[in-house]
Protein backbone atom coordinates (compact mmCIF):
# COMPACT_ATOMS: atom_id res chain seq x y z
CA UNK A 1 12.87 -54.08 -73.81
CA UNK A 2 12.93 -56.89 -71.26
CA UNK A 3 15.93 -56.63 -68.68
CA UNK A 4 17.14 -60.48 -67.59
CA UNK A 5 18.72 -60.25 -63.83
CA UNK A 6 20.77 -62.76 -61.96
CA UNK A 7 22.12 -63.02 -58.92
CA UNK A 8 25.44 -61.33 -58.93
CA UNK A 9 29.05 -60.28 -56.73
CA UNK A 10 30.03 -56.96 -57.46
CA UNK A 11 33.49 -55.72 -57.79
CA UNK A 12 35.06 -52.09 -58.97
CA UNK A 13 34.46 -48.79 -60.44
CA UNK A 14 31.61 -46.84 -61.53
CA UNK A 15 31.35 -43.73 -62.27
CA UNK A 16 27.80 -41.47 -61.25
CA UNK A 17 26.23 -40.40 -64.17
CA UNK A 18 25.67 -36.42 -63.99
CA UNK A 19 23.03 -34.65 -61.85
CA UNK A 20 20.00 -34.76 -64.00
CA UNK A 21 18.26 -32.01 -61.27
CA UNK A 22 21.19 -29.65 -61.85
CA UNK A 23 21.33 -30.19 -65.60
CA UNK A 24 17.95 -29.00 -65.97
CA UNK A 25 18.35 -26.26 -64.41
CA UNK A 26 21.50 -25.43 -65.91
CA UNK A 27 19.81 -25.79 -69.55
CA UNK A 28 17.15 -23.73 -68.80
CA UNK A 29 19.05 -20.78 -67.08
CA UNK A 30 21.41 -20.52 -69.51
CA UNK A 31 19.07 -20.70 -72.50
CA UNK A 32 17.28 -17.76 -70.87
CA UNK A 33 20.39 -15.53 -70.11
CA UNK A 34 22.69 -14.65 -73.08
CA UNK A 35 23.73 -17.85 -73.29
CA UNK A 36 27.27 -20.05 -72.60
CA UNK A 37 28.14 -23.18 -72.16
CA UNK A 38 26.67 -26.86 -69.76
CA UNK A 39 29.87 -28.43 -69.09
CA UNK A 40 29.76 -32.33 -68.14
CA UNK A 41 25.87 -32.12 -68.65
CA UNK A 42 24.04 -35.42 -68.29
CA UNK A 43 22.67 -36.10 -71.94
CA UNK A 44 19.16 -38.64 -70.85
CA UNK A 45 15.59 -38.03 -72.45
CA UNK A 46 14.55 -36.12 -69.80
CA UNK A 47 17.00 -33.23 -70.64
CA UNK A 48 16.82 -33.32 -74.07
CA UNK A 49 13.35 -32.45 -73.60
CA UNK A 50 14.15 -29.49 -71.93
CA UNK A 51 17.03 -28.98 -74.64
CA UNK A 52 14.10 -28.88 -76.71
CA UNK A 53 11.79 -26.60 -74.88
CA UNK A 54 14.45 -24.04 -74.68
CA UNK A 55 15.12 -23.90 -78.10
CA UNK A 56 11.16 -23.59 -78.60
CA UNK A 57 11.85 -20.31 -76.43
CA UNK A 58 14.33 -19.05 -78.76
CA UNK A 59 17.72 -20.75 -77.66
CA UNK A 60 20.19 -21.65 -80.31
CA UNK A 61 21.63 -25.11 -78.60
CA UNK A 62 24.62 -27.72 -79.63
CA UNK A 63 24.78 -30.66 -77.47
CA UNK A 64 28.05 -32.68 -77.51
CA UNK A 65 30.27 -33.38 -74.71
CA UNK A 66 29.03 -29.80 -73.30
CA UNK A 67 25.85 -28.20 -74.64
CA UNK A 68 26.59 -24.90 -75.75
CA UNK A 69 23.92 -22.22 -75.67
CA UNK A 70 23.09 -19.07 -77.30
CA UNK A 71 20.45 -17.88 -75.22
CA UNK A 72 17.15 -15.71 -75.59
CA UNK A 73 18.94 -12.29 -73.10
CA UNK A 74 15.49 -12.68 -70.72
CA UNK A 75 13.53 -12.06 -73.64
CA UNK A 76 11.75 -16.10 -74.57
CA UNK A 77 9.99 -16.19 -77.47
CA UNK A 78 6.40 -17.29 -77.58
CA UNK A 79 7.07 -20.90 -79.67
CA UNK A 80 5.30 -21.84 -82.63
CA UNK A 81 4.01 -25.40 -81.99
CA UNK A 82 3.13 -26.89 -78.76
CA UNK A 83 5.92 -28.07 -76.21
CA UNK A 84 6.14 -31.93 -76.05
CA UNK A 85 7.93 -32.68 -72.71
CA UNK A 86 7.68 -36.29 -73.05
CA UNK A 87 8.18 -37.71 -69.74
CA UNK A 88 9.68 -35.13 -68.14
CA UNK A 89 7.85 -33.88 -65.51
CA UNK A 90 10.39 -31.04 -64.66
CA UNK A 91 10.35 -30.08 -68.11
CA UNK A 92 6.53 -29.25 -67.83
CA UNK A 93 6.74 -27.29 -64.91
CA UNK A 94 9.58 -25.43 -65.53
CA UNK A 95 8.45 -24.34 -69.20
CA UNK A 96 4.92 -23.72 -68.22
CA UNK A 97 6.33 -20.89 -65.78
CA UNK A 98 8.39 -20.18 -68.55
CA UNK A 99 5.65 -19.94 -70.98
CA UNK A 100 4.08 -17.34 -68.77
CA UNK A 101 6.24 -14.75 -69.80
CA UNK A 102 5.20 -15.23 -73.61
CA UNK A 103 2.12 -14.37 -75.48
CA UNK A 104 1.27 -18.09 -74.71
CA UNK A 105 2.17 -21.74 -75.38
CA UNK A 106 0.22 -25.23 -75.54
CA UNK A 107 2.68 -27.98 -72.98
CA UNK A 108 1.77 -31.70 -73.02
CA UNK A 109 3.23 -35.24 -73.21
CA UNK A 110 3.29 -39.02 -72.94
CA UNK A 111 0.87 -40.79 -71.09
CA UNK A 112 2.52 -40.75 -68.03
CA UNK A 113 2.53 -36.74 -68.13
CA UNK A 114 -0.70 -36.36 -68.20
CA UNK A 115 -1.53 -37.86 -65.17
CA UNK A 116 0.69 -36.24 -63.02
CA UNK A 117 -0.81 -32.96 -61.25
CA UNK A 118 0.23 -29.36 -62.24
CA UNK A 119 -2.87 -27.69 -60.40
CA UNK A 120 -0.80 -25.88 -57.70
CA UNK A 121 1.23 -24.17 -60.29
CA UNK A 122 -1.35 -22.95 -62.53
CA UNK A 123 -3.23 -21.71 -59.62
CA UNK A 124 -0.25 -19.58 -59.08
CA UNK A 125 0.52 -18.17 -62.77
CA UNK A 126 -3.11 -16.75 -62.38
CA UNK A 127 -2.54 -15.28 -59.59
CA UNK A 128 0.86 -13.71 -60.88
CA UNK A 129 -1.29 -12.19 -63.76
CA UNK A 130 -1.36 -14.96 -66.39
CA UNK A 131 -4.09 -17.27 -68.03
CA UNK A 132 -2.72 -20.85 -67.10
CA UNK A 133 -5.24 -23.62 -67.27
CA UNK A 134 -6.09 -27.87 -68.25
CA UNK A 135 -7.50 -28.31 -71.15
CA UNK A 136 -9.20 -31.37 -69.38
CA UNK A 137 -9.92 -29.26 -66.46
CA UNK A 138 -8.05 -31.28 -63.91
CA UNK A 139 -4.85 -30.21 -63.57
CA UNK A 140 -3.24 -32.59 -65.67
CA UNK A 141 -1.53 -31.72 -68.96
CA UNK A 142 -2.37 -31.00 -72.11
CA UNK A 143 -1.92 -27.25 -70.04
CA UNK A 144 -2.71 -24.08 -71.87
CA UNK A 145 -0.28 -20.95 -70.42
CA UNK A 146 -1.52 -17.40 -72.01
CA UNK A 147 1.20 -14.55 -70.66
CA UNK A 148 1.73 -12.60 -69.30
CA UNK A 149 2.86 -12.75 -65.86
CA UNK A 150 3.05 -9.37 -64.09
CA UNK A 151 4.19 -9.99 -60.71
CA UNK A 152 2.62 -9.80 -57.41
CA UNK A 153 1.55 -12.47 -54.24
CA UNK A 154 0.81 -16.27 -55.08
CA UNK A 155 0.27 -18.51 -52.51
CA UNK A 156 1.47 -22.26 -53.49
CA UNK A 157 0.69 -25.77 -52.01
CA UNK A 158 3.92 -27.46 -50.86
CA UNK A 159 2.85 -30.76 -50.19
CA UNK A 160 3.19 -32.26 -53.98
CA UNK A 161 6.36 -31.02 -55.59
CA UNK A 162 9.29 -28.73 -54.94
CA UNK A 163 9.22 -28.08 -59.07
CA UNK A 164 6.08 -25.71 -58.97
CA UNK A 165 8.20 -23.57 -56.66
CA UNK A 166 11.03 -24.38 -58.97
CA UNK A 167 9.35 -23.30 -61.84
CA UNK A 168 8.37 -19.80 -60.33
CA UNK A 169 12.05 -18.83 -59.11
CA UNK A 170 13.38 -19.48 -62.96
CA UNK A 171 10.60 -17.66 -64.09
CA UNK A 172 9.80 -14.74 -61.63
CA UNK A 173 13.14 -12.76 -62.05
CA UNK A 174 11.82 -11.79 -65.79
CA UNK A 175 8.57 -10.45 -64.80
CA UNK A 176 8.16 -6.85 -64.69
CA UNK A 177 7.12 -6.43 -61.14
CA UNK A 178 7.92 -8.00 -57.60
CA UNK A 179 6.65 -11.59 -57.06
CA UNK A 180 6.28 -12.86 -53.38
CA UNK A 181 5.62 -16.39 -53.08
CA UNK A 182 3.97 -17.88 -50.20
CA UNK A 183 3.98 -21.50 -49.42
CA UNK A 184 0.69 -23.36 -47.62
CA UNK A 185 1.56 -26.30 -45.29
CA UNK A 186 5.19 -27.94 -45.37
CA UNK A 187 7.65 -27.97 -48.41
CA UNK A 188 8.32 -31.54 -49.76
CA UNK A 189 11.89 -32.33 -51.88
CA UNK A 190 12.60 -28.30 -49.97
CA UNK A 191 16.70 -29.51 -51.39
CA UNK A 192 15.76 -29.47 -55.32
CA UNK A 193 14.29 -25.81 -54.67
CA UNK A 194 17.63 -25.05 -52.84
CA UNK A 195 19.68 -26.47 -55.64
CA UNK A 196 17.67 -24.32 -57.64
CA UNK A 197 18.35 -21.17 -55.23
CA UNK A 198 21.75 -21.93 -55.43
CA UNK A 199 22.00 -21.87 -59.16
CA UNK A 200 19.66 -18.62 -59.40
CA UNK A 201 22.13 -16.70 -57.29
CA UNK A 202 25.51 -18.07 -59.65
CA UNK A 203 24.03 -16.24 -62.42
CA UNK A 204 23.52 -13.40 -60.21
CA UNK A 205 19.34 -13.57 -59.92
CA UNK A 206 18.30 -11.72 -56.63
CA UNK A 207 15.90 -14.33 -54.01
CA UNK A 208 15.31 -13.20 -50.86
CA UNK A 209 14.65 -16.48 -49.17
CA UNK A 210 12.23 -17.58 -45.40
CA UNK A 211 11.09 -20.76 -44.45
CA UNK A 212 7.83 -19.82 -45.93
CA UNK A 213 8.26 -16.72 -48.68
CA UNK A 214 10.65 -16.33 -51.23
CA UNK A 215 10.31 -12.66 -52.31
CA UNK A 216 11.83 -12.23 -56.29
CA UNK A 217 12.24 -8.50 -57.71
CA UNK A 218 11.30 -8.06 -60.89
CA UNK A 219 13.24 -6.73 -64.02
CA UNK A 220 16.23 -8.83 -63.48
CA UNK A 221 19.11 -10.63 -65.97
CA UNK A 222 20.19 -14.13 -65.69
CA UNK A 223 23.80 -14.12 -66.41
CA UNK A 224 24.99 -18.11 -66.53
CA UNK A 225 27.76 -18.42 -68.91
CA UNK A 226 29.83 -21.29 -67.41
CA UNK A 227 28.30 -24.22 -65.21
CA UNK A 228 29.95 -27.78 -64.15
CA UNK A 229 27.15 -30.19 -63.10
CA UNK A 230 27.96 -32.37 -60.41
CA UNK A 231 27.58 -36.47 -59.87
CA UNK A 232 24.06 -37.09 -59.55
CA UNK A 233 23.31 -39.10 -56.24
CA UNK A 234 20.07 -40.09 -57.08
CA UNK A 235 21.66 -42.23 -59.84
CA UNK A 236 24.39 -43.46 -57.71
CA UNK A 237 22.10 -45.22 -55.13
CA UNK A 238 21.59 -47.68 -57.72
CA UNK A 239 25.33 -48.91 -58.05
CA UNK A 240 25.48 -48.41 -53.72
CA UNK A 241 22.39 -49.99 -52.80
CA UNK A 242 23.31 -53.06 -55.05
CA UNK A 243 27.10 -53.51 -53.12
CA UNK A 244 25.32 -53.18 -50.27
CA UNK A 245 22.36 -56.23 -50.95
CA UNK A 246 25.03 -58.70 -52.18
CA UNK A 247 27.53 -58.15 -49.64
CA UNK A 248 30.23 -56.49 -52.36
CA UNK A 249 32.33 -54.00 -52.29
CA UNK A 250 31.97 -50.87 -55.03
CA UNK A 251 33.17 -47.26 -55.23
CA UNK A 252 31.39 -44.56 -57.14
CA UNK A 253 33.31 -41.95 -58.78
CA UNK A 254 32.25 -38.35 -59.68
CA UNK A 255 30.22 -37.54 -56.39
CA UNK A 256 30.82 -34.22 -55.14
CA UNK A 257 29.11 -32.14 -52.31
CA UNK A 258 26.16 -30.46 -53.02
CA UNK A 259 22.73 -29.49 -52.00
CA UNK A 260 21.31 -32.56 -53.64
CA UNK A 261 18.31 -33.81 -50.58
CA UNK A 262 19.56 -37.38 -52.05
CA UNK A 263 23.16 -37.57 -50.86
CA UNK A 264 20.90 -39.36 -47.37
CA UNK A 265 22.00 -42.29 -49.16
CA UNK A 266 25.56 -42.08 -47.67
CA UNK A 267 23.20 -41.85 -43.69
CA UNK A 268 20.61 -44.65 -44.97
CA UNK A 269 23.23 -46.83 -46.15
CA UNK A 270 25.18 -46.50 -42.51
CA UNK A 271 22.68 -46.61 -40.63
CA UNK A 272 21.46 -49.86 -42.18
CA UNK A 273 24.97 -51.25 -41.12
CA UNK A 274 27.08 -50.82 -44.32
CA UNK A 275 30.53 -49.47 -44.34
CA UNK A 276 30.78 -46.21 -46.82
CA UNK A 277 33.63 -44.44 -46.84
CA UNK A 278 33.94 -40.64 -49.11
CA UNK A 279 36.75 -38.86 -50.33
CA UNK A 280 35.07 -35.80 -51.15
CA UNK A 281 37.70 -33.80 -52.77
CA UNK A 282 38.21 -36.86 -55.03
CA UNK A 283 34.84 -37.71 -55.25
CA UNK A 284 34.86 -41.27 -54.47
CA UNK A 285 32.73 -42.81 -52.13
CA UNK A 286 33.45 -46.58 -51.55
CA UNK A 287 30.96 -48.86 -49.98
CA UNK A 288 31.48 -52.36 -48.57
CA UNK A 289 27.89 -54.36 -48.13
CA UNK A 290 27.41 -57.01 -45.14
CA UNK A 291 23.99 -57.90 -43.28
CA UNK A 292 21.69 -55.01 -43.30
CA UNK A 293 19.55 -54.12 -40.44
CA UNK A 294 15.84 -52.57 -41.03
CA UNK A 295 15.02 -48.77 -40.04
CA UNK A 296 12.63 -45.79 -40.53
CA UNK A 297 13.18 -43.29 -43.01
CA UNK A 298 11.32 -40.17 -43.59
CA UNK A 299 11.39 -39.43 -47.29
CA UNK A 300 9.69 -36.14 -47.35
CA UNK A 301 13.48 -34.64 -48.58
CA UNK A 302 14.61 -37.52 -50.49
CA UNK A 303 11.19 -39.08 -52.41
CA UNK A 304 13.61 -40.56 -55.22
CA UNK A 305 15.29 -43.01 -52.71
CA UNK A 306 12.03 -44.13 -51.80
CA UNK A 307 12.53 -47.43 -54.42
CA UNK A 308 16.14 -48.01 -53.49
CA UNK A 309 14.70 -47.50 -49.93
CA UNK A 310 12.76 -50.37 -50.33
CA UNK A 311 14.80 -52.58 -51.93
CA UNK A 312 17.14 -52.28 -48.98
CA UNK A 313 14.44 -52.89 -46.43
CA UNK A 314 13.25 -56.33 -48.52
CA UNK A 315 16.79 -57.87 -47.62
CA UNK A 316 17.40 -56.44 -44.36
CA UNK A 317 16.92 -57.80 -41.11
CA UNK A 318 13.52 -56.96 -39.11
CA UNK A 319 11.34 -53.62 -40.35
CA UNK A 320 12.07 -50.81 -42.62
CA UNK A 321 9.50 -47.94 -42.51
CA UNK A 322 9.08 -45.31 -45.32
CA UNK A 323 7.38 -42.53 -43.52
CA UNK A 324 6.04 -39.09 -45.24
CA UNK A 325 6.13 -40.14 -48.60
CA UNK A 326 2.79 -39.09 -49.60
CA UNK A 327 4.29 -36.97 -52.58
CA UNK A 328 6.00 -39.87 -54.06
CA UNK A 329 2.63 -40.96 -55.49
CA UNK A 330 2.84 -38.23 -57.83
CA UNK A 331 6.10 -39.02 -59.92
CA UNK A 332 6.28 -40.95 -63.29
CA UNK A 333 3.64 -43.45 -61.37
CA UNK A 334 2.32 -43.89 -57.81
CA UNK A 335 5.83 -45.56 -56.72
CA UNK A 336 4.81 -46.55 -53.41
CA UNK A 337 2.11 -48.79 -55.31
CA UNK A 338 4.34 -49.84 -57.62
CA UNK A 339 7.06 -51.04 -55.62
CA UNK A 340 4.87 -52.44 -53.00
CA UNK A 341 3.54 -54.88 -55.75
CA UNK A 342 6.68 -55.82 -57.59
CA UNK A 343 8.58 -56.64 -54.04
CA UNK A 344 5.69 -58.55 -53.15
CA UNK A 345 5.45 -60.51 -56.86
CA UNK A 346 9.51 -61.27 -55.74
CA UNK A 347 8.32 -62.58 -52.25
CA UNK A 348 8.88 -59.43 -50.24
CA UNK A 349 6.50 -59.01 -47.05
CA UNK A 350 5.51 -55.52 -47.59
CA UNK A 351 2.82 -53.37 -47.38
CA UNK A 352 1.82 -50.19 -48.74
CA UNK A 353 -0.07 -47.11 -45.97
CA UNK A 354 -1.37 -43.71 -47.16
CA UNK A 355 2.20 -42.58 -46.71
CA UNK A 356 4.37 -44.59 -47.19
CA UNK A 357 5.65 -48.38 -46.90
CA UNK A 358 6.07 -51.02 -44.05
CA UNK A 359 8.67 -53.93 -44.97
CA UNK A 360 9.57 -56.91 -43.32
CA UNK A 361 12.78 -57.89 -44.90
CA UNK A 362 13.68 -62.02 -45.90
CA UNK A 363 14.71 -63.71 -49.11
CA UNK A 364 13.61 -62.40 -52.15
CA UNK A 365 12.92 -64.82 -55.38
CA UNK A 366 13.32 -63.81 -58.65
CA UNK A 367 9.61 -63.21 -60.94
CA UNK A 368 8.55 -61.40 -63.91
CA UNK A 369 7.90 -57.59 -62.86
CA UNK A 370 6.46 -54.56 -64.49
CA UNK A 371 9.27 -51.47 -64.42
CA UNK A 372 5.66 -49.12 -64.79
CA UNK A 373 8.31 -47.04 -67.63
CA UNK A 374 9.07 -45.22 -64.60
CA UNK A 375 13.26 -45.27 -64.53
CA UNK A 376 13.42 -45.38 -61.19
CA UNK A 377 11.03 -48.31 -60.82
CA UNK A 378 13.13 -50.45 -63.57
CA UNK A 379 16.75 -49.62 -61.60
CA UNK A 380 15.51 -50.28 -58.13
CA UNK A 381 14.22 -54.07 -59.36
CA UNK A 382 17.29 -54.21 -61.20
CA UNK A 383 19.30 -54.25 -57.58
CA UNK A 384 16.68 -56.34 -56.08
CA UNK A 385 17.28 -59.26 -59.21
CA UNK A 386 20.94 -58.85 -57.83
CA UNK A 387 19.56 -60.76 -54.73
CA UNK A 388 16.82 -62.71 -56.04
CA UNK A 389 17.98 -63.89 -59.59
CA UNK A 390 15.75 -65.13 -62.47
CA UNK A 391 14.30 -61.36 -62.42
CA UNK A 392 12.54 -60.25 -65.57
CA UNK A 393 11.93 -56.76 -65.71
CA UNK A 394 9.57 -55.03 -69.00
CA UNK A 395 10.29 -51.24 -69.75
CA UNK A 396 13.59 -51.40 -69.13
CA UNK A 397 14.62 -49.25 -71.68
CA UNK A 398 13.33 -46.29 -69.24
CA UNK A 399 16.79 -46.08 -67.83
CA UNK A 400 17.70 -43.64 -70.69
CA UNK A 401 15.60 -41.13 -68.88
CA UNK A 402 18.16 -40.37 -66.21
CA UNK A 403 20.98 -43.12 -66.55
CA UNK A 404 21.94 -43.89 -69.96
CA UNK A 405 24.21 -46.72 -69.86
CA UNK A 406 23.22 -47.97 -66.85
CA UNK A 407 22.91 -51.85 -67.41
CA UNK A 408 26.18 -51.53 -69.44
CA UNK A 409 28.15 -50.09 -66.53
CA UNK A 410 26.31 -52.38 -63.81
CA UNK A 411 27.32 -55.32 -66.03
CA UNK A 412 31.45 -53.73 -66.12
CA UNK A 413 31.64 -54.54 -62.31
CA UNK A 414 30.51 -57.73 -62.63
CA UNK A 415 26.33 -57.81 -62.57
CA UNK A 416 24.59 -60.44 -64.24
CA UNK A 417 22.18 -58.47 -66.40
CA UNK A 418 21.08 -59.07 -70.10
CA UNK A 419 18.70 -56.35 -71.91
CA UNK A 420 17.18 -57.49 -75.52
C-alpha cells in the first residue's frame, strides 16, 4: 500500500493507541499463569503473534475488546508445529525462552526476522541447561530451542536488546532451580526490562534486582488474572512530533505514567522549544508546535524515538545529534540507515555515524520514499510529508504492526494523508 502525504495544520483529539510493550507482556504472563483477562489490550500484528504463540504453549485465548485467557498454570506445552512470529521480534525472544521450558520448539518468521540477531539469548539458554541454537548458524532465526532449562549462572550481552533479558525474567521463574543472570557491558532500552520487572512482581514472581544481576528463584507461579495496559508513548510521538513540525496544536488522550523509557518524548519535545502541557491523572498531554531548535539526544533508553528523533531535527533550527544508538540497527531494519536515506531523498542534510545520526535541519521537499515495512520507518515519514508535502511512502500498510488505525485517526485532526 502506497501512503500519499501533504502538507497539513493539525487540530484536536487523538487518542494513544495501547502500549504494545506492556501488551506483550501481559499476553504472555497471563497465558502462562492460570489465566484471566488483558483489559484495553492493543490488538496490532505484532501481538497477535504472540496471541498465537501462547496458544501454541497451551493457552485457550478470546480476543475482543479484552483478550481473555485460560492459561497453561506454569506448565507450557511443547507445541506441535513450529512458532511463526512474523515480524515480531519480541515475540521470538520471548517464546524462545519460553520454549526452553518444553521438550522443544522450531521459532522463525518473515524476512525481516531472520535477520535480526538472537545470539546473546541462545548463548544464555545453554548455559541455563537447554539446547538453543540457528539453524543457519548465525544467530538469526529459523532458531531451534530443545528444553529443558534447569537453572543456574548465564552471563548476557547488553548492548543489543533489553528483550533477551526480557525473555529470561518471563521464563526463569518456571525453571526448577535458581537462575542468576549477569549482564556484560551496559544495558540498552534498561526501561522495557523494568516494565517487564514491574509486571513480573504484579503477578507476584520473585526478582531480586542490581544494576548488573537479576537473581530469579526457581519453582515459582505466575498469578496475573487482571491487567489494564496503559497508552503506549512510543505510538503517541507520532501524533506529538507532527503538532510540533507544523506549528499545530494537538492533545493525546490515554497517556498515563509508567515505566515506558519512551515517555522522553514529553523532555525532547521541550527541550526542542515546544510547549507540552500533561494532565496525568486525566491522561492528556497537549502540545502546541512553534520553531524548533536542534539538540543532542542519547537514545540508548529510548531507540524507538530514534525516527521521530530525526524527523524533528530535519525541521529544526541548527544540529540535532542522535548519540548511542548503536542498537537501533538491530530492529525491523538498520533504522539509522534507513532514515538517514529517506530524509536525505526529502532534502534533509543528514548524515549517518557508527552510532547514531548528525542533522542539520532546513526545508524538507516531498519524494517517493521506501517505509523498509518497518512501522516505525512508515509513521516517522508520515510526520515528515506533514512538512514537506507530495510524500509517497510504499509499505505503509506496516502501521498495523503497532498502530492500527493510524492514518485514519491522523487524517480525523485534520492531516492530509491518502492510503490505496
Amino acid at each position: 500500500m502506497i501512503a500519499s502525504v501533504e502538507r497539513s495544520v493539525l487540530s484536536g483529539e487523538v487518542y494513544a493507541p495501547p502500549s504494545k510493550s506492556y501488551t506483550h507482556r501481559a499476553i504472555l504472563i497471563t497465558a502462562l499463569g492460570p489465566g484471566g483477562t488483558v483489559l484495553r489490550p492493543l490488538i496490532s500484528a505484532d501481538t497477535r503473534a504472540t496471541v498465537s504463540a501462547s496458544e501454541a504453549f497451551g493457552a485457550k485465548i478470546t480476543v475482543g475488546d479484552e483478550v481473555k485467557i485460560q492459561g497453561v498454570s506454569d506448565q507450557p506445552r511443547t507445541p506441535e508445529d513450529v512458532i511463526n512470529v512474523l515480524n515480531s521480534g519480541t515475540t521470538m525472544r520471548f517464546c524462545a525462552a519460553v520454549a526452553a521450558l518444553t521438550d522443544g520448539a522450531v521459532l522463525t518468521g518473515d524476512a525481516s526476522i531472520r535477520t535480526r540477531p538472537n545470539g546473546p539469548l541462545l548463548g544464555a539458554l545453554n548455559d541455563l541447561g537447554a539446547v538453543a541454537f540457528s539453524i543457519r548458524n548465525n544467530g538469526k532465526a529459523p532458531l531451534v530451542v530443545r528444553g529443558k532449562m534447569r537453572g543456574g549462572t548465564a552471563r548476557l550481552n547488553g548492548s543489543v536488546s533489553s528483550q533477551f533479558l526480557s525473555a529470561l525474567l518471563i521464563a526463569a521463574p518456571l525453571a526448577k532451580g535458581d537462575t542468576k543472570i549477569v549482564i556484560e557491558g551496559d544495558l540498552k532500552s534498561r526501561p522495557y526490562a523494568e516494565i517487564t520487572l514491574d509486571m513480573l512482581a504484579y503477578a507476584g514472581v520473585r526478582v531480586e534486582a542490581e544494576r548488573q544481576e537479576f537473581f530469579v528463584p526457581g519453582g515459582q507461579s505466575f498469578g496475573l488474572n487482571s491487567y489494564t495496559i496503559p497508552g503506549d508513548f512510543s505510538s503517541a510521538s507520532y501524533p506529538l512530533a507532527a503538532a510540533a513540525v507544523t506549528g499545530s496544536e494537538v492533545t493525546v488522550k490515554g497517556i498515563l505514567p509508567s515505566r515506558q523509557g519512551d515517555s522522553a518524548i514529553i523532555d525532547i519535545l521541550g527541550r526542542m522549544g515546544t510547549k507540552v502541557s500533561w494532565d496525568k491523572e486525566k491522561g492528556d498531554l497537549k502540545i502546541k508546535g512553534g520553531e524548533l531548535e536542534g539538540i543532542e539526544v542519547d537514545a540508548s533508553l529510548t531507540p524507538d524515538l530514534v525516527p521521530t528523533i530525526a524527523v524533528l531535527g530535519a525541521v529544526a533550527r541548527g544540529k540535532t545529534t542522535v548519540v548511542n544508538a548503536e542498537h537501533v540497527r538491530h530492529k525491523e531494519t538498520d533504522r539509522l540507515h534507513a532514515m538517514a536515506v529517506e530524509l536525505a531523498r526529502m532534502g534533509a542534510d543528514i548524515r549517518e555515524r557508527p552510532d547514531g545520526l548528525e542533522i542539520v535541519g532546513g526545508k524538507l521537499h516531498g519524494a517517493s520514499v521506501h517505509g523498509y515495512h518497518d512501522h516505525r520507518i512508515v509513521m516517522a515519514l508520515t510526520v515528515a510529508g506533514f512538512v514537506a508535502g507530495g510524500t509517497r511512502i510504499d509499505a505503509a500498510e506496516s502501521v498495523d504492526v503497532s498502530y492500527p488505525g493510524f492514518f485514519e485517526q491522523m487524517a480525523g485532526i485534520g492531516a492530509r494523508v491518502n492510503v490505496n
